[in-house]
N, C-alpha and C. Protein backbone atom coordinates (compact mmCIF):
# COMPACT_ATOMS: atom_id res chain seq x y z
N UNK A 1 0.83 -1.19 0.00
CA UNK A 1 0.00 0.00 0.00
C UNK A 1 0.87 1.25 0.00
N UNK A 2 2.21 1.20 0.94
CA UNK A 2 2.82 2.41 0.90
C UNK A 2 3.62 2.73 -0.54
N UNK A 3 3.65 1.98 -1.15
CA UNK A 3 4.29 1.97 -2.60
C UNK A 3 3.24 2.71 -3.68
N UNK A 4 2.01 2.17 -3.20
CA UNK A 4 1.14 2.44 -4.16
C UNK A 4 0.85 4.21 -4.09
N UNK A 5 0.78 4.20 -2.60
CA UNK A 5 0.87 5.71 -2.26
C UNK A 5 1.76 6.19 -3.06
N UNK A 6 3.24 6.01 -3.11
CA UNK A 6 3.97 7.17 -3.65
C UNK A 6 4.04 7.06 -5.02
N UNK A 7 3.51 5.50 -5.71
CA UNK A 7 3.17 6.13 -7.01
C UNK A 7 1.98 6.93 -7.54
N UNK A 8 1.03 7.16 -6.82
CA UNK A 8 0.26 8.09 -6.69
C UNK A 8 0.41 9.63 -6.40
N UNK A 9 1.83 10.03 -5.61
CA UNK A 9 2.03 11.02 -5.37
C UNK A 9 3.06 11.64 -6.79
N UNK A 10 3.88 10.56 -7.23
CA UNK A 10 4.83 10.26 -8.60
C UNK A 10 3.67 10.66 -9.61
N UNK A 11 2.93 10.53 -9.91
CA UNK A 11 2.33 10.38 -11.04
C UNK A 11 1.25 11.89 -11.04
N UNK A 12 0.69 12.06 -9.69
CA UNK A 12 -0.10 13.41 -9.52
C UNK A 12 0.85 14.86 -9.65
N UNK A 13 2.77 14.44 -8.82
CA UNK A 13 3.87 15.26 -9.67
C UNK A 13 4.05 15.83 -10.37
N UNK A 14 4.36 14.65 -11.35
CA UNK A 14 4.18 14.87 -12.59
C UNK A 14 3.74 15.51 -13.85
N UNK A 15 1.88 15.34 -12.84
CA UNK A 15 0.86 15.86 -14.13
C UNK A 15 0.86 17.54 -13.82
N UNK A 16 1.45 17.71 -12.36
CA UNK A 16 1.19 18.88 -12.56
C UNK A 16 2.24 19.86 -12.76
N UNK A 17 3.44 19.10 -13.06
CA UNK A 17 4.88 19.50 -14.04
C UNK A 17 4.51 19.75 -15.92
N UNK A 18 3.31 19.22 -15.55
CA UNK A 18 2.89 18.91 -16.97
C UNK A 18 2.17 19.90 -17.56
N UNK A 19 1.01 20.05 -16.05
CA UNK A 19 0.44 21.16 -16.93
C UNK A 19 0.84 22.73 -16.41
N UNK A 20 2.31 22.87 -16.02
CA UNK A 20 2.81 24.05 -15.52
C UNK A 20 3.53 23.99 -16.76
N UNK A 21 3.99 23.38 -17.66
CA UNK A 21 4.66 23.59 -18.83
C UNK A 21 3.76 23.11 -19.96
N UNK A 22 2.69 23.45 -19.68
CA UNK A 22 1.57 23.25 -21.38
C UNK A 22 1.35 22.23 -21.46
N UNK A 23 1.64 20.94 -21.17
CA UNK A 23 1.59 19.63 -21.73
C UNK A 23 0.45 19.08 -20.96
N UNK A 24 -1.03 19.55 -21.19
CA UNK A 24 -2.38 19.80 -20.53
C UNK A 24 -2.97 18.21 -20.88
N UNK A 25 -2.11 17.81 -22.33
CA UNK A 25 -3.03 16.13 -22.39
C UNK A 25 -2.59 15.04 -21.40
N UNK A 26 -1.04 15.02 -21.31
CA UNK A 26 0.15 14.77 -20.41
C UNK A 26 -0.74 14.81 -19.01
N UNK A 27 -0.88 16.00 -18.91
CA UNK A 27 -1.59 15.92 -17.09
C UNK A 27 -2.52 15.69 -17.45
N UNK A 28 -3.21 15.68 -17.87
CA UNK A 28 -4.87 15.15 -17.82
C UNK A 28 -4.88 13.77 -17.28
N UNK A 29 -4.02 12.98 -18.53
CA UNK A 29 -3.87 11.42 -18.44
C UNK A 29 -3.09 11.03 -17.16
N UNK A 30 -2.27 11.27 -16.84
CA UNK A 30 -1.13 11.84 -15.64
C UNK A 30 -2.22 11.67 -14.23
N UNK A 31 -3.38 12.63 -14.29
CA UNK A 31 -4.30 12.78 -13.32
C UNK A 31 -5.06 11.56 -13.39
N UNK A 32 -5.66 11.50 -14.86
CA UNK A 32 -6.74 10.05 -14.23
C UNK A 32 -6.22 9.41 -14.13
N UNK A 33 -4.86 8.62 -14.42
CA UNK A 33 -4.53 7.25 -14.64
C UNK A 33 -4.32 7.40 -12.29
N UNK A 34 -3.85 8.80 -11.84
CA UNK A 34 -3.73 8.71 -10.41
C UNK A 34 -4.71 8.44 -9.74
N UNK A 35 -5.99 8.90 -10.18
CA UNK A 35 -7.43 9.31 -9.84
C UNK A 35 -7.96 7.62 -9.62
N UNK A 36 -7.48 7.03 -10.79
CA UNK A 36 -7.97 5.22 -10.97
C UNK A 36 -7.45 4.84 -9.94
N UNK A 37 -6.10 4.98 -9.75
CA UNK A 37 -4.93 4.21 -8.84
C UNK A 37 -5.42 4.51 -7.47
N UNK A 38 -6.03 5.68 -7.36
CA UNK A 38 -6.51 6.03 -5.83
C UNK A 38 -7.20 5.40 -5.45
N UNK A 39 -8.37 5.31 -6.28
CA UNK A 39 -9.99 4.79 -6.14
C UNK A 39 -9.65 2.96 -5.73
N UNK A 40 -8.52 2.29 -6.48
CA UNK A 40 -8.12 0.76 -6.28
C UNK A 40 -7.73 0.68 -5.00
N UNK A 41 -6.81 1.62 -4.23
CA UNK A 41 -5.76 2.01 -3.07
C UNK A 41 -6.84 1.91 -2.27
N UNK A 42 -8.08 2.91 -2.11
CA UNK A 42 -9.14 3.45 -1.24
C UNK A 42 -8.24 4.53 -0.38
N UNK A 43 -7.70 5.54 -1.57
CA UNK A 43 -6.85 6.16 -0.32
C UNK A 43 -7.31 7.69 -0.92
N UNK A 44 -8.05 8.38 -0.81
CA UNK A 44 -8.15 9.57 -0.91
C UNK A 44 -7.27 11.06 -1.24
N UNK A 45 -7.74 11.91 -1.96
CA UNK A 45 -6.46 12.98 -2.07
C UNK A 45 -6.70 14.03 -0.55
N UNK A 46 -5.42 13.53 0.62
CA UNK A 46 -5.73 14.48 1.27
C UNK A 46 -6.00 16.17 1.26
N UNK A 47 -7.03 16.26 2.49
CA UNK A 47 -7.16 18.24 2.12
C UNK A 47 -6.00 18.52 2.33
N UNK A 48 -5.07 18.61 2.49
CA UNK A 48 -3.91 19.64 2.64
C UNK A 48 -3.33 19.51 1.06
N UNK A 49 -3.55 18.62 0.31
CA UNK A 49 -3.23 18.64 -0.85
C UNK A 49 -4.00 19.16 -1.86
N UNK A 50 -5.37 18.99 -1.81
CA UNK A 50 -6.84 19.26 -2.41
C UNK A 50 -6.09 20.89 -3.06
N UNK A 51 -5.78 21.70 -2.58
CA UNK A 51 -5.27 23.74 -2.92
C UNK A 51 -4.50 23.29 -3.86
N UNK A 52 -3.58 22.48 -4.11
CA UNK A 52 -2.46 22.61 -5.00
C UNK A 52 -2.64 21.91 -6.34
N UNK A 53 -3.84 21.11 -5.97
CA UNK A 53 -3.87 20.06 -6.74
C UNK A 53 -5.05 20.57 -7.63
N UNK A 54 -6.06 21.05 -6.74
CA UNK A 54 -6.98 21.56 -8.00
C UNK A 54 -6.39 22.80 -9.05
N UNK A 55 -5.43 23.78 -8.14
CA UNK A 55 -4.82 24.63 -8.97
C UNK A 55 -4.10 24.25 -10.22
N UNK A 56 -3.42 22.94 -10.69
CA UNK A 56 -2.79 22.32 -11.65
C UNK A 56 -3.95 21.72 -12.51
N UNK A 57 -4.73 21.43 -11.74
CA UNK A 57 -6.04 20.51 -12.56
C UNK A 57 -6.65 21.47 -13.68
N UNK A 58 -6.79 22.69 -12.32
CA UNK A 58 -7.22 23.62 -13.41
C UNK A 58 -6.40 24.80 -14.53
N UNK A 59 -5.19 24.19 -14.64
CA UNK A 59 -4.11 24.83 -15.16
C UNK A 59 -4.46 24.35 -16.46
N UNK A 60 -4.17 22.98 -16.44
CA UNK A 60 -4.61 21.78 -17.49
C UNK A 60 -5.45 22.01 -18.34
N UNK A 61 -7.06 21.89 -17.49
CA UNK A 61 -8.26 21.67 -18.41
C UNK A 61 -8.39 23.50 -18.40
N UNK A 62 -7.74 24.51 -18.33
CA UNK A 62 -8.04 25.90 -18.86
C UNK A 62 -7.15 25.87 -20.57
N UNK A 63 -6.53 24.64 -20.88
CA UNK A 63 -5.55 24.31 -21.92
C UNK A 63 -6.37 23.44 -23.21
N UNK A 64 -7.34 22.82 -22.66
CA UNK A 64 -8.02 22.17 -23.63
C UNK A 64 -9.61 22.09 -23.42
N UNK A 65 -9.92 22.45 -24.36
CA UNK A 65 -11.31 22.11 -24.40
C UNK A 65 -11.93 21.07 -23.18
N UNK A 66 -13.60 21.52 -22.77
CA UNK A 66 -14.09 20.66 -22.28
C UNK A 66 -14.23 19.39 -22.69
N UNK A 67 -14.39 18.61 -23.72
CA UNK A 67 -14.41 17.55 -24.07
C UNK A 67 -13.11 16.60 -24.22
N UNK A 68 -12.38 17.61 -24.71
CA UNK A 68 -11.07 16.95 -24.73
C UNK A 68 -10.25 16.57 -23.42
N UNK A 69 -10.82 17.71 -22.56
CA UNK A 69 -9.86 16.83 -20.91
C UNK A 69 -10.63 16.30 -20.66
N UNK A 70 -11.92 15.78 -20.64
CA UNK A 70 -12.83 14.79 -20.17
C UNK A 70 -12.15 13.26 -20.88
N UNK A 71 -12.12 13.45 -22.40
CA UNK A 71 -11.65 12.56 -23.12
C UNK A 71 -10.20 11.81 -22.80
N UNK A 72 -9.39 13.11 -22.36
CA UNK A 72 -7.75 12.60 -21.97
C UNK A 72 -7.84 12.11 -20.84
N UNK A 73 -8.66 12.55 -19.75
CA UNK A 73 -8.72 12.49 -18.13
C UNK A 73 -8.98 10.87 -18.27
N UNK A 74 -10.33 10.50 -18.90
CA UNK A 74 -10.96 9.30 -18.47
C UNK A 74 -10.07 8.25 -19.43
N UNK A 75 -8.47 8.58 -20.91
CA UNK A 75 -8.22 7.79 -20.98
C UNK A 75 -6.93 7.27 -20.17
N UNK A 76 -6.64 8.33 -19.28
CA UNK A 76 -5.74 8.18 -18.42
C UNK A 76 -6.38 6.77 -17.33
N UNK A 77 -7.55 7.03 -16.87
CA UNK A 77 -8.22 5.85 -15.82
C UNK A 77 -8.14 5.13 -16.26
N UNK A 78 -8.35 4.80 -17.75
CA UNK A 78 -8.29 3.48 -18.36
C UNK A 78 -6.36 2.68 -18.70
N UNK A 79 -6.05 3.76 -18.35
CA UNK A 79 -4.33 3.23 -18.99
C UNK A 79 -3.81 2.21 -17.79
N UNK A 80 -2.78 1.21 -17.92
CA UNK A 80 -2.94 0.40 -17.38
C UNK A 80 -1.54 0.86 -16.35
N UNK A 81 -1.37 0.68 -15.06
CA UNK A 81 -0.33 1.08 -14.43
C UNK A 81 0.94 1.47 -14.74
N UNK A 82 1.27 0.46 -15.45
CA UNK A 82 2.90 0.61 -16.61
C UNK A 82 2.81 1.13 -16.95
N UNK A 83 1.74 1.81 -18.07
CA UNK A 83 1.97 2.63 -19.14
C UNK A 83 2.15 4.05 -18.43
N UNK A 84 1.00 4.52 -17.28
CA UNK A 84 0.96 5.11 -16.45
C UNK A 84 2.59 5.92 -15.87
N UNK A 85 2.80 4.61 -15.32
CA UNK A 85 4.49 4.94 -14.73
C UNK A 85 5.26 5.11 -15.82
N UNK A 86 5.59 4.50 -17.37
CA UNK A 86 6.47 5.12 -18.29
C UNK A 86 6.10 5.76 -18.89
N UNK A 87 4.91 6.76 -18.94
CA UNK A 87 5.11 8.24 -19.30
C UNK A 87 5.31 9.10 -19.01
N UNK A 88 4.79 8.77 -17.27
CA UNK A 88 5.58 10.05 -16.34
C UNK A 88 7.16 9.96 -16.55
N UNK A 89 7.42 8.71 -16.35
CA UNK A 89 9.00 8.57 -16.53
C UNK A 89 9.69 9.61 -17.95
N UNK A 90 8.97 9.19 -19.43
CA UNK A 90 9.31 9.76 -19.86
C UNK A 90 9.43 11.37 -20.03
N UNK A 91 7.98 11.62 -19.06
CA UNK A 91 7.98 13.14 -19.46
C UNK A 91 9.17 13.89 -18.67
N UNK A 92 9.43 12.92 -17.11
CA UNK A 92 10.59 13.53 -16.58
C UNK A 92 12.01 13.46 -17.21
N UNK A 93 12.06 13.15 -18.35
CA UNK A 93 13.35 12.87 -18.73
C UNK A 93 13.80 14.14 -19.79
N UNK A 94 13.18 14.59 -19.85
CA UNK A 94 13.02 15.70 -20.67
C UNK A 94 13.16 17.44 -19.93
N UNK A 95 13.09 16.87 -18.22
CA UNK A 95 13.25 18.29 -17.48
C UNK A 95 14.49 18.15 -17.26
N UNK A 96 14.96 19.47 -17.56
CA UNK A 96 16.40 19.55 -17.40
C UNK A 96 16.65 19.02 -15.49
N UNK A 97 17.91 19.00 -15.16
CA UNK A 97 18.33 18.29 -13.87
C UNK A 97 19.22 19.86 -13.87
N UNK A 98 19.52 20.08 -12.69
CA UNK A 98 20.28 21.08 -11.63
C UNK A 98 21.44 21.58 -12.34
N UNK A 99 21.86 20.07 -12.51
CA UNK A 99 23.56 19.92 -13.46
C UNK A 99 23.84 20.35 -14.60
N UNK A 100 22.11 20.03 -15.13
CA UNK A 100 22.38 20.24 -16.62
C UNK A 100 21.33 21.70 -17.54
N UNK A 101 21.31 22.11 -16.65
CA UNK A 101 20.44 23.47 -17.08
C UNK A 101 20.58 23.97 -17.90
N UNK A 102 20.28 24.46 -18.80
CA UNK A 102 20.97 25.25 -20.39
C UNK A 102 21.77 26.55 -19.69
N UNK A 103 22.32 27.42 -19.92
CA UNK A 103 23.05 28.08 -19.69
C UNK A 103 22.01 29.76 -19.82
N UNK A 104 22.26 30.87 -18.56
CA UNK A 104 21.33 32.10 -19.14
C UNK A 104 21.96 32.60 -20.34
N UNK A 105 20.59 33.21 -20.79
CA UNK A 105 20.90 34.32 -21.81
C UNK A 105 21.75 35.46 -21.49
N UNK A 106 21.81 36.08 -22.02
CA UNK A 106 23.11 37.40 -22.15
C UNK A 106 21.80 38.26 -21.94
């Protein structure tokens, strides 16, 4: 169960790395595929998290149409755990790391 937790916290991360940098289908799917994983867990999004979390949610679906985050959201619930975990994976692979930051502008 405690595993499942933090891939739940990994994956809700994520989506909202996702939709702080545009990538609104990314978190959508990002969110439901967490939203599914919760509902299996029976573990709820605590309130102290509920402020931060709707603020990204609604970062997201202010990015795409109503139908379309309904459409991405619910195919995220349907995606199957793996796939779930290697897209977050991939999307993190793509944020720069500390070390490797591009360099400022002039």
């Amino acid at each position: 169960m405690l595993r499942a937790n933090g891939i739940v916290h990994a994956l809700e991360g994520v989506a909202g790395l996702a939709a702080a940098q545009g990538d609104a289908r990314r978190a959508a799917r990002l969110y439901g595929a967490a939203e599914a994983l919760r509902e299996v867990i029976r573990t709820p999004l605590a309130p102290f998290d509920r402020t931060e979390y709707d603020r990204y949610v609604a970062v997201a679906r202010a990015q795409l149409d109503e139908a379309a985050f309904a459409a991405v959201w619910a195919e995220g619930r349907t995606m199957p755990l793996e796939q779930a975990i290697a897209e977050a994976l991939h999307a993190t692979s793509a944020v720069p790391t500390p070390g490797h930051l591009p360099p400022p502008t002039p």
